[in-house]
C-alpha atoms as a PDB file:
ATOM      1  CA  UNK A   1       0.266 -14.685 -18.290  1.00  0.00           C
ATOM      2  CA  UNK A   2      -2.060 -11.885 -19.324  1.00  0.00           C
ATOM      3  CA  UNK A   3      -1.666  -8.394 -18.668  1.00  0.00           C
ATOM      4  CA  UNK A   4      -4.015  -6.855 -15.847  1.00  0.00           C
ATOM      5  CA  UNK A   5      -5.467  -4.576 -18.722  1.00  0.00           C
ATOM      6  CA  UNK A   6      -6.527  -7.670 -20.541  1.00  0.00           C
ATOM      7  CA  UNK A   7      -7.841  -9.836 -18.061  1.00  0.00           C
ATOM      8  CA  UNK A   8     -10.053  -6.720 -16.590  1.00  0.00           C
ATOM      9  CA  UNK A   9     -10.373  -3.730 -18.774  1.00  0.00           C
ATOM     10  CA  UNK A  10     -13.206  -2.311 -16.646  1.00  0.00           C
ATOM     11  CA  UNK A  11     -10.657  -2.843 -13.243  1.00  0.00           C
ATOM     12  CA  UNK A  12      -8.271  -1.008 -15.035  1.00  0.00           C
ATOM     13  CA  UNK A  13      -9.965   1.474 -16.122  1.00  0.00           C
ATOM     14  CA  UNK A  14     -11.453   2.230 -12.415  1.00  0.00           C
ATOM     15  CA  UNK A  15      -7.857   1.594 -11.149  1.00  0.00           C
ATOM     16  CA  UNK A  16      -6.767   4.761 -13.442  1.00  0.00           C
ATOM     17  CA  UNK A  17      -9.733   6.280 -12.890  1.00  0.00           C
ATOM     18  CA  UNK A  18      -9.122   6.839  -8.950  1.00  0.00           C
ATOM     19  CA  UNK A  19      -5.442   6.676  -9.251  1.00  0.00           C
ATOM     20  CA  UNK A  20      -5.815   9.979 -11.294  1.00  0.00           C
ATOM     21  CA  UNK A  21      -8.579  11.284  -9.085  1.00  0.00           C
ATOM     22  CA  UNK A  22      -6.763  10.375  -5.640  1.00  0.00           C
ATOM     23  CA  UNK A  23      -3.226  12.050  -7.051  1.00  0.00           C
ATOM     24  CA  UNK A  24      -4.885  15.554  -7.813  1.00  0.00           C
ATOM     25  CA  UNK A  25      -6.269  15.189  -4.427  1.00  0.00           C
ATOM     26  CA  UNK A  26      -2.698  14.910  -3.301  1.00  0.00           C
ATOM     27  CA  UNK A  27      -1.367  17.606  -5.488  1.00  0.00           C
ATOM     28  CA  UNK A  28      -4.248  19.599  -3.870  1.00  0.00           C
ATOM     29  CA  UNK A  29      -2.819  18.625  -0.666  1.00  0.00           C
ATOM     30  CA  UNK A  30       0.631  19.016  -0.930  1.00  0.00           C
ATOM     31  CA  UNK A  31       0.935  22.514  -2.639  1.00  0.00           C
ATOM     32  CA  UNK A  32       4.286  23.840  -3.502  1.00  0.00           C
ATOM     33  CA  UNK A  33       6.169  26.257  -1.031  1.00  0.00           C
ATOM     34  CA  UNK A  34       8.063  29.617  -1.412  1.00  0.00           C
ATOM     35  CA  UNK A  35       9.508  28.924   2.080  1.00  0.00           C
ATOM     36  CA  UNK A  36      13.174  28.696   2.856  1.00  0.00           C
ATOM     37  CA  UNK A  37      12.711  25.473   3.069  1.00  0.00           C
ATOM     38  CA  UNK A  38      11.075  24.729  -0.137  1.00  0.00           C
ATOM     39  CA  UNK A  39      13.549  21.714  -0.986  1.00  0.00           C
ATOM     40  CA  UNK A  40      11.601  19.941   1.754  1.00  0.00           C
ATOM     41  CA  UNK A  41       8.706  20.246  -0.439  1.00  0.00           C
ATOM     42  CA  UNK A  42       9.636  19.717  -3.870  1.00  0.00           C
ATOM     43  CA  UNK A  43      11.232  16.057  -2.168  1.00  0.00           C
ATOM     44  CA  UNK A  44       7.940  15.275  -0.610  1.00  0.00           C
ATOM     45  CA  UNK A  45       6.029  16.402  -3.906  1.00  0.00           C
ATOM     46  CA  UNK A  46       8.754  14.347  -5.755  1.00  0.00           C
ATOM     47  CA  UNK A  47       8.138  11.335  -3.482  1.00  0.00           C
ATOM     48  CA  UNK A  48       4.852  11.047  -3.409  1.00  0.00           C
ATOM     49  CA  UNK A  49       3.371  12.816  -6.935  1.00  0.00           C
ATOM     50  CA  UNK A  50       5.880  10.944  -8.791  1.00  0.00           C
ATOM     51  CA  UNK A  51       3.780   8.358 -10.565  1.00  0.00           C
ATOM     52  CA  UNK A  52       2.840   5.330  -8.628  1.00  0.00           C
ATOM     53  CA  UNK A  53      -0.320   2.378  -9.084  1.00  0.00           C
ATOM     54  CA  UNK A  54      -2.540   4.215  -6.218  1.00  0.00           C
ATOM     55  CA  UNK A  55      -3.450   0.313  -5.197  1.00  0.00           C
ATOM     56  CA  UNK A  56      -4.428   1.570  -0.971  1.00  0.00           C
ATOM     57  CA  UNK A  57      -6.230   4.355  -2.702  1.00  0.00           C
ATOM     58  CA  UNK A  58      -8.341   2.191  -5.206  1.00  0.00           C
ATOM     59  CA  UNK A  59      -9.249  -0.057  -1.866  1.00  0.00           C
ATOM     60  CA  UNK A  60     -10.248   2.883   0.480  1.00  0.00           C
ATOM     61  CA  UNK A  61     -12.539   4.103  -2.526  1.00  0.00           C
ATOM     62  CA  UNK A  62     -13.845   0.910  -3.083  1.00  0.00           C
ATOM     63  CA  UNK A  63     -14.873  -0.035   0.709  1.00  0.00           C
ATOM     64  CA  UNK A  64     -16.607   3.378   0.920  1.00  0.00           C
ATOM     65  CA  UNK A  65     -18.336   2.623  -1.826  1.00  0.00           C
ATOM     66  CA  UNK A  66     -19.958  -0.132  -0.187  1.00  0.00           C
ATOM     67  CA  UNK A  67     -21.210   2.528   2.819  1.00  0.00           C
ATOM     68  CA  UNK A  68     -22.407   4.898   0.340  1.00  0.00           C
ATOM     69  CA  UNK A  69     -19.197   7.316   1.662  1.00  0.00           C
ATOM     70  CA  UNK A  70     -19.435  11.049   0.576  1.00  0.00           C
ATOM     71  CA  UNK A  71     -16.901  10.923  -2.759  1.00  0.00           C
ATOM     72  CA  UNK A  72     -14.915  13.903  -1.124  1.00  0.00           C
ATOM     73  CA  UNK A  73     -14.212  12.434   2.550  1.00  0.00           C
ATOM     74  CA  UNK A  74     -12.945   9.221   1.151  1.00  0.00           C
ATOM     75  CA  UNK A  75     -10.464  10.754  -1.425  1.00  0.00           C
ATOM     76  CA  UNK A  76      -9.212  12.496   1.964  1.00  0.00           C
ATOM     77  CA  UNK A  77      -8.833   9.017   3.437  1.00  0.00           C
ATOM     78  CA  UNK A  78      -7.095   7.819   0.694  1.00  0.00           C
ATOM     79  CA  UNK A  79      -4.891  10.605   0.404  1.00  0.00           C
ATOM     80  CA  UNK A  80      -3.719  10.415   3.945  1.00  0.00           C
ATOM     81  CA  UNK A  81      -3.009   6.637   3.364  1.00  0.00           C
ATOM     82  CA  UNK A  82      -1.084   7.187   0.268  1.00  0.00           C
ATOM     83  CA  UNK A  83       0.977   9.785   1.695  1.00  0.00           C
ATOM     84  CA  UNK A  84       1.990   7.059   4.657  1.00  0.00           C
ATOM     85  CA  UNK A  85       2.799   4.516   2.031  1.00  0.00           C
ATOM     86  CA  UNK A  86       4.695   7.261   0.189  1.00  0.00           C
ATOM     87  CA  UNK A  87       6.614   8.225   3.447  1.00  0.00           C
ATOM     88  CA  UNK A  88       7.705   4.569   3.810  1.00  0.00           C
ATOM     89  CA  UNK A  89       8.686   4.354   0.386  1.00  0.00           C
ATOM     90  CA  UNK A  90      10.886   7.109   0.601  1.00  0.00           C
ATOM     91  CA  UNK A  91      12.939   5.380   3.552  1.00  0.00           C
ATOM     92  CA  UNK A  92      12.924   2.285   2.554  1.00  0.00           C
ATOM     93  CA  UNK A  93      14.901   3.475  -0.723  1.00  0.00           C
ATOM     94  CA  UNK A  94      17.672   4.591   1.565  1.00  0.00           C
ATOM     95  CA  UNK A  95      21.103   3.229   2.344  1.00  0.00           C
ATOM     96  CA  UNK A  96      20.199   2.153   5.312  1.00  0.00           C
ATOM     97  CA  UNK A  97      17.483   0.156   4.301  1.00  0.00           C
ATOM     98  CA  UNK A  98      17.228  -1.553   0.698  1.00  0.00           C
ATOM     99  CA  UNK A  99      19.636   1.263  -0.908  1.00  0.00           C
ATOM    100  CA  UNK A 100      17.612   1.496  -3.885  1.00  0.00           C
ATOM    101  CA  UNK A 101      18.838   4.132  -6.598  1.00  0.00           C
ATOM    102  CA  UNK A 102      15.338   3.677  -8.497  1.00  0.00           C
ATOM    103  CA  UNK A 103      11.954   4.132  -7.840  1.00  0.00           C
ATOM    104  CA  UNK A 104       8.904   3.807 -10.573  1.00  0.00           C
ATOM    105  CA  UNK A 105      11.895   3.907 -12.924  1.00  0.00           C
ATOM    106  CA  UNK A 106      13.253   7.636 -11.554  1.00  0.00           C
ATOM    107  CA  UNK A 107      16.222   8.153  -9.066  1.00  0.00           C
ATOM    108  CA  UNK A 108      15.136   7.542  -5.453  1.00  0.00           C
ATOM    109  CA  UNK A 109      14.387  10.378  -3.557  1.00  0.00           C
ATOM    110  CA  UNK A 110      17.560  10.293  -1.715  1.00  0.00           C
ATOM    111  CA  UNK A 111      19.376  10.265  -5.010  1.00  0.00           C
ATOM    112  CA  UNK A 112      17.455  12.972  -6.481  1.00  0.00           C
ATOM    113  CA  UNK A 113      18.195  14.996  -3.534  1.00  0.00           C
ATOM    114  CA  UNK A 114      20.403  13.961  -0.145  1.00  0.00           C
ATOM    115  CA  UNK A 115      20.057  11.342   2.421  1.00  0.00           C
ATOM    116  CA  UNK A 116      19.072  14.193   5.174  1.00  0.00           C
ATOM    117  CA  UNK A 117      16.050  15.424   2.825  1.00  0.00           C
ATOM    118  CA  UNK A 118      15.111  12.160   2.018  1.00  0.00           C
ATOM    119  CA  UNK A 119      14.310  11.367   5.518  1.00  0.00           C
ATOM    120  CA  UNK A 120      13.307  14.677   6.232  1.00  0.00           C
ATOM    121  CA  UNK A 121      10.615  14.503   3.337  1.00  0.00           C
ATOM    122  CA  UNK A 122       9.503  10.443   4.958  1.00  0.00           C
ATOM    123  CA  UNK A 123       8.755  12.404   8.378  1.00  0.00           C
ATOM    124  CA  UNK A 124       6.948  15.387   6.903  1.00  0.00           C
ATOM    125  CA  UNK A 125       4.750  13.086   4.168  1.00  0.00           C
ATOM    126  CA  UNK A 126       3.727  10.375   7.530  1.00  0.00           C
ATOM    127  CA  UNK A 127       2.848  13.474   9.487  1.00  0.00           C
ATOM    128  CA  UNK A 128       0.888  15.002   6.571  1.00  0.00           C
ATOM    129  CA  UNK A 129      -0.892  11.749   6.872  1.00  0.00           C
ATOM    130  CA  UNK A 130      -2.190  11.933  10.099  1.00  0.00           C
ATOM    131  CA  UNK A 131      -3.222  15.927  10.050  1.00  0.00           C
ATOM    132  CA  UNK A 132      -5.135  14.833   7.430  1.00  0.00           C
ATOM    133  CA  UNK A 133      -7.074  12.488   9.504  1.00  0.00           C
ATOM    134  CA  UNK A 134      -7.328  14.461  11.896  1.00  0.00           C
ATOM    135  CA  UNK A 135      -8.923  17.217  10.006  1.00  0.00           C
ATOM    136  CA  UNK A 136     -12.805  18.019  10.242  1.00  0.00           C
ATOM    137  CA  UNK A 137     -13.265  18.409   6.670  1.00  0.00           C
ATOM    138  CA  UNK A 138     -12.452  14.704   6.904  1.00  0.00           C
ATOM    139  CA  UNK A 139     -15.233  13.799   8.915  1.00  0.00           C
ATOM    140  CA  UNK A 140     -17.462  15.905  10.816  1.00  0.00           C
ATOM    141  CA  UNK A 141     -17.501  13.157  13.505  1.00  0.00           C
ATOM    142  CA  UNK A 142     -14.824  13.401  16.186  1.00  0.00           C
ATOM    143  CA  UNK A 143     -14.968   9.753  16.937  1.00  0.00           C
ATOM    144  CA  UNK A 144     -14.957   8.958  13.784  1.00  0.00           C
ATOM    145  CA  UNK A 145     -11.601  11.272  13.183  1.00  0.00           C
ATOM    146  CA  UNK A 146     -10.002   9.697  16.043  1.00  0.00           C
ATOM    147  CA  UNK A 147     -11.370   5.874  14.650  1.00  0.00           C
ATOM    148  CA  UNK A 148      -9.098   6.761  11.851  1.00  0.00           C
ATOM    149  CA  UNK A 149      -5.751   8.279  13.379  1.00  0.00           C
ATOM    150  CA  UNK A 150      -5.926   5.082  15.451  1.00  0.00           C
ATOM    151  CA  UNK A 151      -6.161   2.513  13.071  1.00  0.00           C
ATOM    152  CA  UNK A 152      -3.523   4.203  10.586  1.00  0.00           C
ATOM    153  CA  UNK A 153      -1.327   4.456  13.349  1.00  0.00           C
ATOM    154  CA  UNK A 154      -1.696   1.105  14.476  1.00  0.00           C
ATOM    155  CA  UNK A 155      -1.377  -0.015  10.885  1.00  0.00           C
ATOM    156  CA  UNK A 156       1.731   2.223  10.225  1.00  0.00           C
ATOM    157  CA  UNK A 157       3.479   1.281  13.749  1.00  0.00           C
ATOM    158  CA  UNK A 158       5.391  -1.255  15.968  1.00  0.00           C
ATOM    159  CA  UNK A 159       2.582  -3.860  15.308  1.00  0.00           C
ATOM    160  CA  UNK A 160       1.932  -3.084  11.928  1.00  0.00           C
ATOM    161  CA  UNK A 161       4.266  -1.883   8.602  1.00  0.00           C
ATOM    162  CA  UNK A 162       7.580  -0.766  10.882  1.00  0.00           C
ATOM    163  CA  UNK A 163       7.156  -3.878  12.541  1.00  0.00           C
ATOM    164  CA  UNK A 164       7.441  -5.847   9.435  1.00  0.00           C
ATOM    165  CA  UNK A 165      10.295  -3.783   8.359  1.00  0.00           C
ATOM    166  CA  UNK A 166      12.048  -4.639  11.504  1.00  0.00           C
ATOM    167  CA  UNK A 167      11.257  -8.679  10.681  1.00  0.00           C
ATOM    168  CA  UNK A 168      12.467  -7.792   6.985  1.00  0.00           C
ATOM    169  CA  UNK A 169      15.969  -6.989   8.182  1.00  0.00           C
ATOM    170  CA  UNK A 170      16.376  -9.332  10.545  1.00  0.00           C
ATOM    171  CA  UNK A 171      15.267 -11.837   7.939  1.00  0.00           C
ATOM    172  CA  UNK A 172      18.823 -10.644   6.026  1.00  0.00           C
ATOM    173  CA  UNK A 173      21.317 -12.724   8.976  1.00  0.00           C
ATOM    174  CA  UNK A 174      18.620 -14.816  10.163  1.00  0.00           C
ATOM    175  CA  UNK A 175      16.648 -17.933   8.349  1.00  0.00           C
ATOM    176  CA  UNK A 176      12.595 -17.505   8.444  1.00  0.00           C
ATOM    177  CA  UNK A 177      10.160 -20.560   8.292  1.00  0.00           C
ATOM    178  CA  UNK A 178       7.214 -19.918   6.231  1.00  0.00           C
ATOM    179  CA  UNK A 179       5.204 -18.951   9.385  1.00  0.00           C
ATOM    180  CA  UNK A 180       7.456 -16.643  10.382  1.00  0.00           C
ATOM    181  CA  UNK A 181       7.519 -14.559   6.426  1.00  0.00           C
ATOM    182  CA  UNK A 182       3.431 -14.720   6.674  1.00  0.00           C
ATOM    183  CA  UNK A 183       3.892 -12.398   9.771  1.00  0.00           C
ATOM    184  CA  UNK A 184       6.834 -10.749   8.546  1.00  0.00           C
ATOM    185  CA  UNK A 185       4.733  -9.667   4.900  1.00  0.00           C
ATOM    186  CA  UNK A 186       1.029  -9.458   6.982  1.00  0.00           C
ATOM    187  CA  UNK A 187       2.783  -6.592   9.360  1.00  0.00           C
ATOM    188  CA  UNK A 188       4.846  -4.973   6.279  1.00  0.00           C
ATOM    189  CA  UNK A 189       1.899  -4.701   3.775  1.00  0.00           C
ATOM    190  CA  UNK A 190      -1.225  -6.270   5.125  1.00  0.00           C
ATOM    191  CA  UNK A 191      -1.624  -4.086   8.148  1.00  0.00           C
ATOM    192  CA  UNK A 192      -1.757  -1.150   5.260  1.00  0.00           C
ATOM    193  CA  UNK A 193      -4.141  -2.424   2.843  1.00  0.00           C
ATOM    194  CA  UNK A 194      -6.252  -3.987   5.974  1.00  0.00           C
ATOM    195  CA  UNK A 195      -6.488  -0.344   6.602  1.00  0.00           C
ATOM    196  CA  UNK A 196      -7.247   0.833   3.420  1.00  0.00           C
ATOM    197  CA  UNK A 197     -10.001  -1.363   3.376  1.00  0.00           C
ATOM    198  CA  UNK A 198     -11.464  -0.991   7.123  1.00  0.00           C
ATOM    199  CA  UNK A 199     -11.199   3.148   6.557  1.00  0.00           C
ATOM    200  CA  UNK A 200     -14.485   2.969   4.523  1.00  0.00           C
ATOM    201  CA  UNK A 201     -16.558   1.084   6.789  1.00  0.00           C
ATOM    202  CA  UNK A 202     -15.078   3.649   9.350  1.00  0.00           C
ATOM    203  CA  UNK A 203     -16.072   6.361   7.229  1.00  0.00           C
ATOM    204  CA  UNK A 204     -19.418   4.746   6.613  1.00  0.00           C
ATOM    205  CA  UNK A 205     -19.912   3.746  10.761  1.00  0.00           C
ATOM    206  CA  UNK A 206     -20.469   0.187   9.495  1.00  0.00           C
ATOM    207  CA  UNK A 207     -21.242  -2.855  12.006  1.00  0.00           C
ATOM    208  CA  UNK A 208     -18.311  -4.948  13.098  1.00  0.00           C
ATOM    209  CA  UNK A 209     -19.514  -7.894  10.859  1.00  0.00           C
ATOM    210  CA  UNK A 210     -18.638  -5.711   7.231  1.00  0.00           C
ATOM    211  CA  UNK A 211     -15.811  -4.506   9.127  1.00  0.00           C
ATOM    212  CA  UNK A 212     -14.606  -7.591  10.247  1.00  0.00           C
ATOM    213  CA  UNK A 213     -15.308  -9.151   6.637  1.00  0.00           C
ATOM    214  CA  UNK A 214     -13.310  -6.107   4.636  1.00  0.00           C
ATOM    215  CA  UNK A 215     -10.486  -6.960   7.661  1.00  0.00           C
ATOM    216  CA  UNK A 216     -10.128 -10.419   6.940  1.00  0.00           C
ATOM    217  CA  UNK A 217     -10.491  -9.720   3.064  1.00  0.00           C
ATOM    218  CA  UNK A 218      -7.368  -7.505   3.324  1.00  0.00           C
ATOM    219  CA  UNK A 219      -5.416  -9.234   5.401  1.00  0.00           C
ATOM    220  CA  UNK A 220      -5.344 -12.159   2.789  1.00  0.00           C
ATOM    221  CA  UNK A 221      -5.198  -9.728  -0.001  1.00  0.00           C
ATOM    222  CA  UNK A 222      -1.944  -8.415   1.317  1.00  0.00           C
ATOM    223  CA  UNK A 223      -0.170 -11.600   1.993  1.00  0.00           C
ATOM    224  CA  UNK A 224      -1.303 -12.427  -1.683  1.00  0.00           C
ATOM    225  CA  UNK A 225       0.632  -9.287  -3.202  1.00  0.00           C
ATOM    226  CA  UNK A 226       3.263  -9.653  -1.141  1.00  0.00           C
ATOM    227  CA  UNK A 227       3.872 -13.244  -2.387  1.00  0.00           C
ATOM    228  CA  UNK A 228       3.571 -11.702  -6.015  1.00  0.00           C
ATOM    229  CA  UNK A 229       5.846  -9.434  -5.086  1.00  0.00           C
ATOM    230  CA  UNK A 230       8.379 -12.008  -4.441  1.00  0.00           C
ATOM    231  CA  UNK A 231       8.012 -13.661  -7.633  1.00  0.00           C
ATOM    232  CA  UNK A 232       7.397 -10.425  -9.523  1.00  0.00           C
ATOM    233  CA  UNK A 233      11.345  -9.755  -8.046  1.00  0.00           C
ATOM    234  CA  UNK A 234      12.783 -13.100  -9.581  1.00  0.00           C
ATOM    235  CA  UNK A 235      11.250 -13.298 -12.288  1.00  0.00           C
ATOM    236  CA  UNK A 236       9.962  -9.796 -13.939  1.00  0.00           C
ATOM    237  CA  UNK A 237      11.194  -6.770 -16.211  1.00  0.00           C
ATOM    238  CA  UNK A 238      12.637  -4.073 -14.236  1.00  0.00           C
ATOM    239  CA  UNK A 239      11.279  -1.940 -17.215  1.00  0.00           C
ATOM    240  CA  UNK A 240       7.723  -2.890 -16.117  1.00  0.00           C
ATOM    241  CA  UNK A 241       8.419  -2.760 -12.275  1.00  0.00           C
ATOM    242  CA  UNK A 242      10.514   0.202 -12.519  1.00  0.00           C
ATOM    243  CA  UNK A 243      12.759  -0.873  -9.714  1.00  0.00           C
ATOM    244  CA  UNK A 244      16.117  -3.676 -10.150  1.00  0.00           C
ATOM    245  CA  UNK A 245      15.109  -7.042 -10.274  1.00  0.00           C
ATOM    246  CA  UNK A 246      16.285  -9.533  -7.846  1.00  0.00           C
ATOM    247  CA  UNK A 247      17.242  -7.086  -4.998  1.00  0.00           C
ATOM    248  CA  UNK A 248      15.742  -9.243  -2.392  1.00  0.00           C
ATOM    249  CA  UNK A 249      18.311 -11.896  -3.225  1.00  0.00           C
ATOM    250  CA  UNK A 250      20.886  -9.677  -3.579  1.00  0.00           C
ATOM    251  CA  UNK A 251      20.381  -8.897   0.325  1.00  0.00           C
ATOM    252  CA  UNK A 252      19.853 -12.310   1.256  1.00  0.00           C
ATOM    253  CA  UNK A 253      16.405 -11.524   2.465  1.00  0.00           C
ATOM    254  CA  UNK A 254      13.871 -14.726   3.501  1.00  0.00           C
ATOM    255  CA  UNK A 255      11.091 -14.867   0.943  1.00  0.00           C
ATOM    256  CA  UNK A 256       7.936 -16.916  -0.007  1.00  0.00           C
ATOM    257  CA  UNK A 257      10.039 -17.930  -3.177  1.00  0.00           C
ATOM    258  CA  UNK A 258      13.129 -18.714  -1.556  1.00  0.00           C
ATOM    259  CA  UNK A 259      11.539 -20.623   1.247  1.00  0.00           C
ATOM    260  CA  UNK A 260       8.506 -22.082  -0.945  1.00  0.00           C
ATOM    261  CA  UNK A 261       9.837 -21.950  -4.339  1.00  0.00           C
ATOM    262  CA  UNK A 262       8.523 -20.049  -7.401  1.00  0.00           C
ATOM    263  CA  UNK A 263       5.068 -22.547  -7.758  1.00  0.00           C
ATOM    264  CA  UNK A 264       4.555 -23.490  -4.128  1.00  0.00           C
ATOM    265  CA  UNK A 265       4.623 -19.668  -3.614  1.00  0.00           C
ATOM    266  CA  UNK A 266       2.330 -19.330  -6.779  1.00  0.00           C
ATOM    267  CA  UNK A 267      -0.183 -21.358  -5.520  1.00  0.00           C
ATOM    268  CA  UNK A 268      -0.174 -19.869  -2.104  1.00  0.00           C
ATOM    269  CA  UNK A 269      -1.044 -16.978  -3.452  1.00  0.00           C
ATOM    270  CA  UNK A 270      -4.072 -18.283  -5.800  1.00  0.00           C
ATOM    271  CA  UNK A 271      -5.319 -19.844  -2.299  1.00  0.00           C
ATOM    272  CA  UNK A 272      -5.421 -16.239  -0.462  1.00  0.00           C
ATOM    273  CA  UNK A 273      -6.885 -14.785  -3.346  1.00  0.00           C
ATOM    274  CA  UNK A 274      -9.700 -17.407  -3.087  1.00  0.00           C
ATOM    275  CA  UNK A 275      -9.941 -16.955   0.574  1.00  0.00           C
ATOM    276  CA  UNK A 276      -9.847 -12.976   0.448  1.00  0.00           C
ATOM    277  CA  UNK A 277     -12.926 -13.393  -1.859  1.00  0.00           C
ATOM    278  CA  UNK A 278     -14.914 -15.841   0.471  1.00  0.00           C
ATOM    279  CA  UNK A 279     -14.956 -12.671   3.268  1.00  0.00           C
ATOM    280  CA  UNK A 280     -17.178 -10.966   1.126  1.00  0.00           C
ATOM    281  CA  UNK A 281     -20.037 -12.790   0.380  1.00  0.00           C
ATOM    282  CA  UNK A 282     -21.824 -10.671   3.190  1.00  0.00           C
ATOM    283  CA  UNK A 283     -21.597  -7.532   0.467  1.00  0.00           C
ATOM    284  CA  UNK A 284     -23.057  -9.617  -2.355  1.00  0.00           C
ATOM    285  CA  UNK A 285     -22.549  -8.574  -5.769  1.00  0.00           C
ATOM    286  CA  UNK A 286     -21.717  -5.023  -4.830  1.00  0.00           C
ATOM    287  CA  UNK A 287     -18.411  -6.385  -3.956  1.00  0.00           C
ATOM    288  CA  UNK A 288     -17.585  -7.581  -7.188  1.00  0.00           C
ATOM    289  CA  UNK A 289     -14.953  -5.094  -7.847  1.00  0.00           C
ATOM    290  CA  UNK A 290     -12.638  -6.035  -4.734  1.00  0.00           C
ATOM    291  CA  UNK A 291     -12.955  -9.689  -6.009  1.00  0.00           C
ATOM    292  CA  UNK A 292     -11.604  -8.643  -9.450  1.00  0.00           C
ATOM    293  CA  UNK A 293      -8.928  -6.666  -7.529  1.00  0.00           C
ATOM    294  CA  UNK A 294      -7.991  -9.714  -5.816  1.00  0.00           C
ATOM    295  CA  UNK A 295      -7.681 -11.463  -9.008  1.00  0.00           C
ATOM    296  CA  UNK A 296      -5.625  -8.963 -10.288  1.00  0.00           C
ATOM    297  CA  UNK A 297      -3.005  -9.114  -7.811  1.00  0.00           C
ATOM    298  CA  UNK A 298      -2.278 -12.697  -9.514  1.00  0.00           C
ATOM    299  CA  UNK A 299      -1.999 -11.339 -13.108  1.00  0.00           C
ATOM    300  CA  UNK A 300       0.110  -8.127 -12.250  1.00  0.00           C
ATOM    301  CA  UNK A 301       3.309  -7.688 -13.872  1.00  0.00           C
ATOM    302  CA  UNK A 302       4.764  -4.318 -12.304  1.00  0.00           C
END
């Protein structure tokens, strides 16, 4: 299977390209603190600065794109988004939850620092998220602020990623039918990148059609990485992913690969992929990079 660098140099490079962009935005966020409680900051620093693909980013630059979004506002966007991914990273790794030691091939945060701090540091990064939302510089636009706080929040919440969490554990003592993981994984990640999308049409005060159509595009994008995300756990180099392989097993979690198998689940996810693309026709060619984003969701190897 071919690298994502050779199947789409010019992805990659604009993958790298905002992944660098959207970090210094972060950095610029997140400065370091002289306070007395400066360890909270270097763990949400650590947490979040700490290497990482920048995937939610690349989609919230790419759907403003499409709107003609000021460069500035939508780095904002994507900054708050990636610091709510971040947070849930962070307490995911911990005991318990997964009880990862790694993460991107470092110590988890609470390894590098203490249980306490970790979660500490997942509170402070989530609530980061949202004051950045909520900021003016973000948007001049109240309702368009408030547009934004509502659909992170509804992505992040109950109905959205914690939701899925919830339906991850109780997928460790309980058996899932197929149906049942598709919710499970479109709550856990799809609610997240269906925001990462929808946040530029926000931005942009786009029609419900394109908003609808970036919705639906997401929302089969996400089920398509998570499915890779099973496989990539079975079957791929924790070098490359940076985490241990096979930890899903290991905690007797449902998955599209133990429910489906390795190919059924492979060609589940080549049929999303197809499907995300169909949403966008409405864009035209100026969509072309989400499509080859979708594509490279199949060909990923970390």
């Amino acid at each position: 299977m071919p690298s994502p660098r050779e199947a789409d140099p010019k992805l990659q490079k604009a993958i790298d390209n905002v992944a660098a962009t959207v970090s210094k935005t972060m950095a610029h966020l997140l400065p370091e603190s002289d306070d007395a409680e400066d360890r909270l900051y270097d763990a949400m620093r650590y947490g979040a600065l700490g290497g990482g693909k920048r995937l939610r980013p690349f989609l919230v630059m790419q759907s403003a794109k499409l709107f003609n979004v000021d460069e500035t506002r939508a780095k904002r966007v994507a900054a708050a988004l990636e610091f709510v991914h971040c947070y849930s990273l962070v307490h995911d790794d911990l005991p318990a939850m997964d009880d990862a030691d790694t993460r991107r091939g470092q110590p988890s945060v609470h390894r590098k620092y203490d249980e306490a701090t970790a979660i500490l540091a997942g509170d402070a990064l989530q609530a980061l998220g949202f004051e950045i939302l909520a900021d003016n510089q973000t948007h001049e636009d109240p309702r368009v602020r408030c547009q934004l706080v509502s659909a992170m929040a509804c992505a992040a919440g109950g109905h959205g990623m914690c939701g899925g969490q919830m339906l991850d554990l109780i997928g460790e003592t309980e058996e899932f039918d197929a149906g049942t993981i598709s919710r499970l994984q479109r709550l856990k990640t799809g609610m997240l990148m269906a925001f990462a999308c929808e946040a530029g049409a926000i931005l942009g005060k786009a029609d419900e059609p394109h908003r609808k159509a970036l919705r639906n595009y997401a929302h089969d994008l996400g089920l398509a990485f998570q499915v890779t995300d099973d496989i990539l756990d079975v079957e791929a180099d924790p070098l490359e992913t940076g985490k241990p392989a096979n930890q899903d097993e290991a905690a007797g979690k449902a998955t599209f690969v133990s429910t489906l198998g390795k190919e059924q689940a492979r060609m589940r996810a080549e049929m999303l992929v197809a499907q995300a693309c169909r949403h966008l026709h409405i864009f035209g060619d100026r969509a072309d990079m989400l499509k080859a984003f979708a594509k490279y969701v199949l060909e990923r190897r970390a």
